[in-house]
C-alpha atoms as a PDB file:
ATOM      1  CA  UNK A   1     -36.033 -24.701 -48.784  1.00  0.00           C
ATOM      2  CA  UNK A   2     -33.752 -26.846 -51.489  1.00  0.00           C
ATOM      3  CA  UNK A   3     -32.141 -23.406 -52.244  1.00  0.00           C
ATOM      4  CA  UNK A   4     -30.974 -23.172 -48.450  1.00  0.00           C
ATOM      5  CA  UNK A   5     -29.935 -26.775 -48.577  1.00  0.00           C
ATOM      6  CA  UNK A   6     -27.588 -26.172 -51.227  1.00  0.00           C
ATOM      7  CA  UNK A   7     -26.340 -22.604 -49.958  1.00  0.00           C
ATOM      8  CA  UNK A   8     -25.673 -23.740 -46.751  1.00  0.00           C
ATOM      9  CA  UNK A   9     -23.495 -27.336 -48.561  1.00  0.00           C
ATOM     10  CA  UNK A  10     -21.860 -25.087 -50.643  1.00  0.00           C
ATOM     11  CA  UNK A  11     -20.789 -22.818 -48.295  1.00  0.00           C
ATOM     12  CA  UNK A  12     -19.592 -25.607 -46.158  1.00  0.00           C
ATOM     13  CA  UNK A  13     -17.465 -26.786 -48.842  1.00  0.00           C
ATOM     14  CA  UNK A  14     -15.941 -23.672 -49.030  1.00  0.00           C
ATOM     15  CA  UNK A  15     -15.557 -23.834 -45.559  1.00  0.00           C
ATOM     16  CA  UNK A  16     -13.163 -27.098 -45.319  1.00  0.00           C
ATOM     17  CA  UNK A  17     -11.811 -26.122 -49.084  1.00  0.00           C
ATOM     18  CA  UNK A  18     -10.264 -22.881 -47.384  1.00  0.00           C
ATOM     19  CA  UNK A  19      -9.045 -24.761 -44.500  1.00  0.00           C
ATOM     20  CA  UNK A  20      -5.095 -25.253 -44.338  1.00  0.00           C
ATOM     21  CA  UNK A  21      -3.930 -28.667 -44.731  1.00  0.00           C
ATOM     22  CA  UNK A  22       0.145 -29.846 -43.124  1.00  0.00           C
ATOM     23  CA  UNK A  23       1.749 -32.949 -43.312  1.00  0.00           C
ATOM     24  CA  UNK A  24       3.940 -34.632 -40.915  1.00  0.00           C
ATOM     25  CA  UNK A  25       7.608 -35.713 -41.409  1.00  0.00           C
ATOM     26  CA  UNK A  26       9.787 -38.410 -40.207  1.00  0.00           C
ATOM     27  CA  UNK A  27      12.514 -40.673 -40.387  1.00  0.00           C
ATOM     28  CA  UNK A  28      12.302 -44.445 -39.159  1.00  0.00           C
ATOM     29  CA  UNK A  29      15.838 -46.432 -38.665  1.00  0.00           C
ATOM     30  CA  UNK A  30      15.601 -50.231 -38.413  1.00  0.00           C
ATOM     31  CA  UNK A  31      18.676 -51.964 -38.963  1.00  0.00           C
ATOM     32  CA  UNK A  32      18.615 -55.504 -37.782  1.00  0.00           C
ATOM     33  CA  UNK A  33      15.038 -56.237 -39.986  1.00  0.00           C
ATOM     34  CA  UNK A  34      15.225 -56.322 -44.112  1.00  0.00           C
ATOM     35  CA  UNK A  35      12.320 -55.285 -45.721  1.00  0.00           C
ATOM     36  CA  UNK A  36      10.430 -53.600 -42.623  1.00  0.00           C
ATOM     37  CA  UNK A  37       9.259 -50.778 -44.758  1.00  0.00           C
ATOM     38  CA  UNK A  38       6.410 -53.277 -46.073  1.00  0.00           C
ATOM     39  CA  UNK A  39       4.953 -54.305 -42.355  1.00  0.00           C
ATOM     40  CA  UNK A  40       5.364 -50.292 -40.932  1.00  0.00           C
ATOM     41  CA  UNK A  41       2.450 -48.233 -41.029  1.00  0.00           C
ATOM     42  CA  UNK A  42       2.721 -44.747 -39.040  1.00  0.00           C
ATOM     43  CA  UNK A  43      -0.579 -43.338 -37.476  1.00  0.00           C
ATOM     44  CA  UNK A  44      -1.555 -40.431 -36.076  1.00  0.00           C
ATOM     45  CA  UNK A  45      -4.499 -40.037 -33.771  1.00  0.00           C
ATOM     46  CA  UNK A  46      -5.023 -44.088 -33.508  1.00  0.00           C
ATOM     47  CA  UNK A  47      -5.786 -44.511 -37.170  1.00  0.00           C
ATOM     48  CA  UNK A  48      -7.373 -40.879 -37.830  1.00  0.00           C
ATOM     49  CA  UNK A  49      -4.564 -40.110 -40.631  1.00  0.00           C
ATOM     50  CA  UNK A  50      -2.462 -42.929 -42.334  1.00  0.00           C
ATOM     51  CA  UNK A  51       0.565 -42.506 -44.209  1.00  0.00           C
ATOM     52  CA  UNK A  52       3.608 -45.264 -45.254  1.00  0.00           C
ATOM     53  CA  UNK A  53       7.846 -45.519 -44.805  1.00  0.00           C
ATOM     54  CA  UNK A  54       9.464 -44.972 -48.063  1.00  0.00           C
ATOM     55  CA  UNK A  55      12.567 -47.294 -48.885  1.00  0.00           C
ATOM     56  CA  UNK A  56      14.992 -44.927 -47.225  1.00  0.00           C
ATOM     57  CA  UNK A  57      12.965 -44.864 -43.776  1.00  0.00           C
ATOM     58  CA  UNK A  58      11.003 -41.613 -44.489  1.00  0.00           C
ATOM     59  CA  UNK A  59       7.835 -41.049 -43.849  1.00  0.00           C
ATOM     60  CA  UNK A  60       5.239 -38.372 -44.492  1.00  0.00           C
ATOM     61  CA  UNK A  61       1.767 -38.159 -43.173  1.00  0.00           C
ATOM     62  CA  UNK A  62      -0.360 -35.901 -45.632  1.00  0.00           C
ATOM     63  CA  UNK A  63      -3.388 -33.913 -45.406  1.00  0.00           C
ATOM     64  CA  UNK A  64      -3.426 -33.296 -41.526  1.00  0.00           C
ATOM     65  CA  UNK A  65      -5.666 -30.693 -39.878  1.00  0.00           C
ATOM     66  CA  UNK A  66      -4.519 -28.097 -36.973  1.00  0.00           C
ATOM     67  CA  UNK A  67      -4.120 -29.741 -33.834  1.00  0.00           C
ATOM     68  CA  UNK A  68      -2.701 -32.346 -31.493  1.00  0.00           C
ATOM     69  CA  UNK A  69      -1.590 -35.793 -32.718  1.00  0.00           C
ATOM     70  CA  UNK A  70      -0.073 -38.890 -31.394  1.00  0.00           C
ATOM     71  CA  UNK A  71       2.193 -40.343 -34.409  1.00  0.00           C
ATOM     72  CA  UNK A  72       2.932 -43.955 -33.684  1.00  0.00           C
ATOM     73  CA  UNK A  73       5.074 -46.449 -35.231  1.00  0.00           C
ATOM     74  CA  UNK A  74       3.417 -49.768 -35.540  1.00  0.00           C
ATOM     75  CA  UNK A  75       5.257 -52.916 -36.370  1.00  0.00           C
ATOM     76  CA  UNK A  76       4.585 -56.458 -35.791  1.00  0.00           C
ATOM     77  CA  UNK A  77       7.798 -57.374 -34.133  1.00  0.00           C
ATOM     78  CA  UNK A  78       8.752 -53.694 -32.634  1.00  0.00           C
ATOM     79  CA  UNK A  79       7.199 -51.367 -29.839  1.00  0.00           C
ATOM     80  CA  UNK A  80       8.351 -48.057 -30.479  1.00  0.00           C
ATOM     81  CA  UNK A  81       7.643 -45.000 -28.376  1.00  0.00           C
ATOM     82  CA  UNK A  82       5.065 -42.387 -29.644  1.00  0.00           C
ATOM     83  CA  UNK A  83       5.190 -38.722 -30.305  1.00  0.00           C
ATOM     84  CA  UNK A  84       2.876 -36.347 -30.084  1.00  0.00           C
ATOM     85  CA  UNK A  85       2.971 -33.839 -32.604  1.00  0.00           C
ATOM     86  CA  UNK A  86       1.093 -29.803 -31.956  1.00  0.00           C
ATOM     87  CA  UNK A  87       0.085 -28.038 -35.216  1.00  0.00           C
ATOM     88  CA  UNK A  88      -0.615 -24.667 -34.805  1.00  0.00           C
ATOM     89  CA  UNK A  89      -3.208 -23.030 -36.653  1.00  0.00           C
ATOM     90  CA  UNK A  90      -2.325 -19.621 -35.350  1.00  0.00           C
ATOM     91  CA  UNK A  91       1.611 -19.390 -36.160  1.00  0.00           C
ATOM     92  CA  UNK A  92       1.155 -20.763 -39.649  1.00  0.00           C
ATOM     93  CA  UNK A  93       1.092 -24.012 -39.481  1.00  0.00           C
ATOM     94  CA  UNK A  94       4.636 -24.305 -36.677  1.00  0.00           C
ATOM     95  CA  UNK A  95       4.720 -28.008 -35.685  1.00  0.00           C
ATOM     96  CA  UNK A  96       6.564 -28.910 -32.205  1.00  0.00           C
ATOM     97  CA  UNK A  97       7.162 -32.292 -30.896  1.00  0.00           C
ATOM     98  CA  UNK A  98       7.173 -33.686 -27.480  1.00  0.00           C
ATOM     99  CA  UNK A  99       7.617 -37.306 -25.784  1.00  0.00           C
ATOM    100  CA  UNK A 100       4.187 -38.754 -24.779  1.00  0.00           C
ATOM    101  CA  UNK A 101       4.311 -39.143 -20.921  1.00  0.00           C
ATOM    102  CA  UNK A 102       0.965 -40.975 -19.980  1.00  0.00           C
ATOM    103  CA  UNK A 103       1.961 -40.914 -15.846  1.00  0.00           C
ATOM    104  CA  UNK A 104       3.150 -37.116 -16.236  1.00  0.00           C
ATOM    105  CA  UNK A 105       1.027 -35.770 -19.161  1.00  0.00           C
ATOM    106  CA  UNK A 106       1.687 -32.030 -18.382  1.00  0.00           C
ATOM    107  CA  UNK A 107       5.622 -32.672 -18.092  1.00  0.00           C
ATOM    108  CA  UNK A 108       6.806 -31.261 -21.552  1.00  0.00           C
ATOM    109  CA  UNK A 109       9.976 -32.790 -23.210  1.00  0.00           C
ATOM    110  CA  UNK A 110      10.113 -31.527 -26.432  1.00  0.00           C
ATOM    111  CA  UNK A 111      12.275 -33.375 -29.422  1.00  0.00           C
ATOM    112  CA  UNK A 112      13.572 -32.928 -32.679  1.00  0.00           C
ATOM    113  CA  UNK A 113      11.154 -32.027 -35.892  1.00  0.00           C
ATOM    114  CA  UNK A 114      11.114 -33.837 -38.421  1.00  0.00           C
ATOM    115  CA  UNK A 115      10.974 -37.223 -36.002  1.00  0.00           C
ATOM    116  CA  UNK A 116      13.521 -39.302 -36.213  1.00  0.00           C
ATOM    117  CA  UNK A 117      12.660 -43.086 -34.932  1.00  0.00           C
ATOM    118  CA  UNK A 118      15.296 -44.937 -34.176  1.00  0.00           C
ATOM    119  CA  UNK A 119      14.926 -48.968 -32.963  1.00  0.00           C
ATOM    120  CA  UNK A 120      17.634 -51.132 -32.158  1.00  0.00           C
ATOM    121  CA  UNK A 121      16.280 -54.698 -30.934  1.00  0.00           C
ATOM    122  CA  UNK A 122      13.798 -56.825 -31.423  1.00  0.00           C
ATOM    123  CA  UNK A 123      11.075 -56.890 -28.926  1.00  0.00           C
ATOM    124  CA  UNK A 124      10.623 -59.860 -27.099  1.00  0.00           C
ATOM    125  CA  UNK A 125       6.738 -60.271 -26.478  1.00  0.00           C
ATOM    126  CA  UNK A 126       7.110 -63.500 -24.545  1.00  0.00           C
ATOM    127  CA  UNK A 127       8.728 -63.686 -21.269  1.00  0.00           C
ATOM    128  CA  UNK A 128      11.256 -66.597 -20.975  1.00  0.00           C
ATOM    129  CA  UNK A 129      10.941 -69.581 -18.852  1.00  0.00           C
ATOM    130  CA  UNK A 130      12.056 -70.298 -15.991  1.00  0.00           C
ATOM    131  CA  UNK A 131      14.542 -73.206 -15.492  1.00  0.00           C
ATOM    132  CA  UNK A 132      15.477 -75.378 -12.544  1.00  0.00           C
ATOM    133  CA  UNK A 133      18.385 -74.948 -10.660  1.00  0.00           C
ATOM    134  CA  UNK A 134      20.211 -76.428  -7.995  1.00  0.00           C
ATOM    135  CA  UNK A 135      20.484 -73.033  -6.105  1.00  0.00           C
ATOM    136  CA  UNK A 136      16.560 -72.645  -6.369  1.00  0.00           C
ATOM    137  CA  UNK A 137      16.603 -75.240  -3.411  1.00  0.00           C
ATOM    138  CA  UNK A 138      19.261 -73.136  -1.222  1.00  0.00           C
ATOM    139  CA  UNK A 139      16.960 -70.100  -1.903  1.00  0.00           C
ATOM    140  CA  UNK A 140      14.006 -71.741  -0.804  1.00  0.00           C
ATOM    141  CA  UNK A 141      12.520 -70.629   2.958  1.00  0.00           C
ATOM    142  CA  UNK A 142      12.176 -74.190   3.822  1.00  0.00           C
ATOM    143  CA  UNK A 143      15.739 -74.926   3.782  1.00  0.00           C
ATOM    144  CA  UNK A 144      16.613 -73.120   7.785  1.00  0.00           C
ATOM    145  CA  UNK A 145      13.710 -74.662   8.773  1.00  0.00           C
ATOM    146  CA  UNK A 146      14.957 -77.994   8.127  1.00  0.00           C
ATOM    147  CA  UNK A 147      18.743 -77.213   8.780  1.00  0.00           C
ATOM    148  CA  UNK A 148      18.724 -75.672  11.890  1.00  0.00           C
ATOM    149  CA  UNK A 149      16.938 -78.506  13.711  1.00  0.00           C
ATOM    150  CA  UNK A 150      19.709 -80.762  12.888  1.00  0.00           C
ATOM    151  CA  UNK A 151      22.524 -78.380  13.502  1.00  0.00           C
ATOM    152  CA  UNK A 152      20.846 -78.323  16.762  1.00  0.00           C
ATOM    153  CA  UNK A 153      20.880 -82.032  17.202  1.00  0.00           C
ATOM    154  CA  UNK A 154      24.618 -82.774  15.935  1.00  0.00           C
ATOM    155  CA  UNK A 155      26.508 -79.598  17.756  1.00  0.00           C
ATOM    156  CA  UNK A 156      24.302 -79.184  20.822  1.00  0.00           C
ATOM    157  CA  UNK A 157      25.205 -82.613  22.636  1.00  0.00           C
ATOM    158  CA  UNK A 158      29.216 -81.842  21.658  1.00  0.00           C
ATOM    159  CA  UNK A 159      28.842 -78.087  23.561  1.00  0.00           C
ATOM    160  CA  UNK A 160      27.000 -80.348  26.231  1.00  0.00           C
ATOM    161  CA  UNK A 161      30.351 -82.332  26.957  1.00  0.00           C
ATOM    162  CA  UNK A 162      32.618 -79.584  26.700  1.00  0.00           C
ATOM    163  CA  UNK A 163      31.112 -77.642  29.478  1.00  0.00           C
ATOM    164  CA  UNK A 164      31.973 -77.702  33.014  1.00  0.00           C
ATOM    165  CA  UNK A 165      31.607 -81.082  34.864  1.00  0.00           C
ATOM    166  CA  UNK A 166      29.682 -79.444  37.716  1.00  0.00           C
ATOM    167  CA  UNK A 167      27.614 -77.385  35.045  1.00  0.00           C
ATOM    168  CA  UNK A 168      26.999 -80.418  33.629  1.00  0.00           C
ATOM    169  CA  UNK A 169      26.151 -82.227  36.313  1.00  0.00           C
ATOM    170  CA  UNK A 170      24.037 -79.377  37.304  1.00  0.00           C
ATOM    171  CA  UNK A 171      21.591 -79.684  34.610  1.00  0.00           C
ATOM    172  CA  UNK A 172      21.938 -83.332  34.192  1.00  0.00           C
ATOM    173  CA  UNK A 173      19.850 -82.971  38.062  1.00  0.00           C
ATOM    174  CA  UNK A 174      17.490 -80.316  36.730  1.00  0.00           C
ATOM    175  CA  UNK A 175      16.740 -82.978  33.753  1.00  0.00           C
ATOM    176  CA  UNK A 176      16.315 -85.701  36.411  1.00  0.00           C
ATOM    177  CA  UNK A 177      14.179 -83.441  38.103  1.00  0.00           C
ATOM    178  CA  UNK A 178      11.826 -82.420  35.592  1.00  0.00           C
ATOM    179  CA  UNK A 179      11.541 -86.052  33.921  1.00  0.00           C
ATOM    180  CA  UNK A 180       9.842 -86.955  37.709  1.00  0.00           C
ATOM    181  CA  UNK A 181       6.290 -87.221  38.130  1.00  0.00           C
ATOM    182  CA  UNK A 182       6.221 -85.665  41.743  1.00  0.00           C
ATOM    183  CA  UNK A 183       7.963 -82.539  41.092  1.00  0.00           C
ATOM    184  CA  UNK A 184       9.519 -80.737  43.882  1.00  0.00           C
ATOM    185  CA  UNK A 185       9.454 -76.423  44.639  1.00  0.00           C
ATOM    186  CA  UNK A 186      10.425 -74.438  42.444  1.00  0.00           C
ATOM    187  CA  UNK A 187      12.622 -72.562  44.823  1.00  0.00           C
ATOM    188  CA  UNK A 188      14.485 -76.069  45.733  1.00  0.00           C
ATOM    189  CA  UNK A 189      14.558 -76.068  41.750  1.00  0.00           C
ATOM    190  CA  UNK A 190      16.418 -72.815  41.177  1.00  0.00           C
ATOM    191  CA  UNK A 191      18.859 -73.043  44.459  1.00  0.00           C
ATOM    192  CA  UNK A 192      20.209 -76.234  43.239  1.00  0.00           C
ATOM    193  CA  UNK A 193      20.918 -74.764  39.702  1.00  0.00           C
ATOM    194  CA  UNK A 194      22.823 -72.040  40.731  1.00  0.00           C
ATOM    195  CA  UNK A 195      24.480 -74.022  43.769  1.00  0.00           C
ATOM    196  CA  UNK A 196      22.491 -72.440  46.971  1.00  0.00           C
ATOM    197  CA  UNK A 197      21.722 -74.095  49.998  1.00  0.00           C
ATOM    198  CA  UNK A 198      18.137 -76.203  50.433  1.00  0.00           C
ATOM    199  CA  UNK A 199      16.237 -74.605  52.986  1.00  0.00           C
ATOM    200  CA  UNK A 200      15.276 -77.135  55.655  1.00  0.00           C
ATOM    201  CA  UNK A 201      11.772 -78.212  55.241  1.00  0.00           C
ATOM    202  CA  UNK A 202       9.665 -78.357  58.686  1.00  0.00           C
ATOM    203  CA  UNK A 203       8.285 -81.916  59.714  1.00  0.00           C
ATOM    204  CA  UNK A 204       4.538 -82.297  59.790  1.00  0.00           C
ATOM    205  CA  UNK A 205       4.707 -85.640  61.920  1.00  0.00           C
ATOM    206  CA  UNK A 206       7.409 -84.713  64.502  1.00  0.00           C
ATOM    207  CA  UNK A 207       5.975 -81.557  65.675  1.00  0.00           C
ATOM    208  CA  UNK A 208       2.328 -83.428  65.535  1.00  0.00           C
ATOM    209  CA  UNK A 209       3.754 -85.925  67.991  1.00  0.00           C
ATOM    210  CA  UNK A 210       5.461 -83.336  70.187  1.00  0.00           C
ATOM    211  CA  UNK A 211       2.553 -81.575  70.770  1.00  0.00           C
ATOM    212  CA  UNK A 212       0.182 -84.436  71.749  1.00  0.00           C
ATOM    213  CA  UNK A 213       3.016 -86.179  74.118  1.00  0.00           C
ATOM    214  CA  UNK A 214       3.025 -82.993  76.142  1.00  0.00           C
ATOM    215  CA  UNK A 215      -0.745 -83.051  76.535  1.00  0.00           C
END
């Protein structure tokens, strides 16, 4: 039984001895920070495989396995877009590039080999605050409510007296009208707005007397 153990190690040895190993090469350009090769580390695979920028921005990420790799430039005060990287164990080792698209992940858009990273400006990781402005208040939905009323108030009496006098004496009545308690028929109403002629309204008492004199 130890025998088998020890074949079976051994042969797995051989195993991941005989397997080819690639490495993956880059180029990192950072102009506006001194010193950034120090605080860069470039990982594939979130960590999986490690590897470090040289002082002339290359990079080289050793001892990777056939497969399919995310290479990502981390940096404390940068966010750089990753890369995903396709080793092919079939073609000898041919490496391709494409741009990782997380809302389209079957949309290919292949890039240059060896990767070249290029970053221009720092990123800002806080958003800025706001400030107060005058215009804030002209922008502000309250503002018509609170206008308009008073535009209403100052320009609506001046349109009053430059109307017609008969217009104006028109609704001056229909004002009168509706400010009394005992308020008369609406079609008396609307024939003295637009100037018609009050129909006669029948007496009650005179015909009531008429009738009973004759009996």
């Amino acid at each position: 039984m130890i025998n088998f153990l020890v074949a079976f190690v051994l042969l797995l040895l051989e195993c991941v001895a005989g397997e080819a190993l690639y490495e993956i090469r880059g180029q990192i350009i950072i102009s506006n920070d001194p010193g950034w090769q120090s605080r860069t580390v470039i990982s594939a695979n979130f960590g999986e495989y490690l590897g470090y920028a040289q002082q002339n921005g290359s990079f080289i990420i050793p001892n990777v396995k056939p497969g399919s790799y995310i290479v990502e430039v981390l940096h404390p005060n940068f966010l750089i877009a990753p890369v995903r990287v396709e080793i092919s164990s079939k073609t000898s080792g041919r490496i391709r590039a494409r741009k990782v698209d997380y809302v389209q992940p079957n949309e290919v858009v292949l890039v240059k080999y060896p990767l070249m990273f290029r970053v221009g400006e720092k990123t800002n990781f806080f958003e800025k605050r706001e400030t107060w402005h005058v215009s804030d208040i002209l922008r502000s939905p309250m503002v018509p409510m609170l206008v308009l009323p008073i535009f209403f108030m100052l320009i609506l009496p001046k349109l009053k007296d430059m109307q017609d006098p008969d217009t104006k004496k028109e609704i001056e009545d229909a004002s009168k009208m509706m400010s009394n308690p005992q308020m008369p028929d609406m079609s008396d109403m609307l024939t003295s707005l637009f100037g018609g002629t009050k129909k006669p309204k029948k007496s009650i008492t005179s015909s009531g007397s008429s009738s009973r004199g004759r009996r």
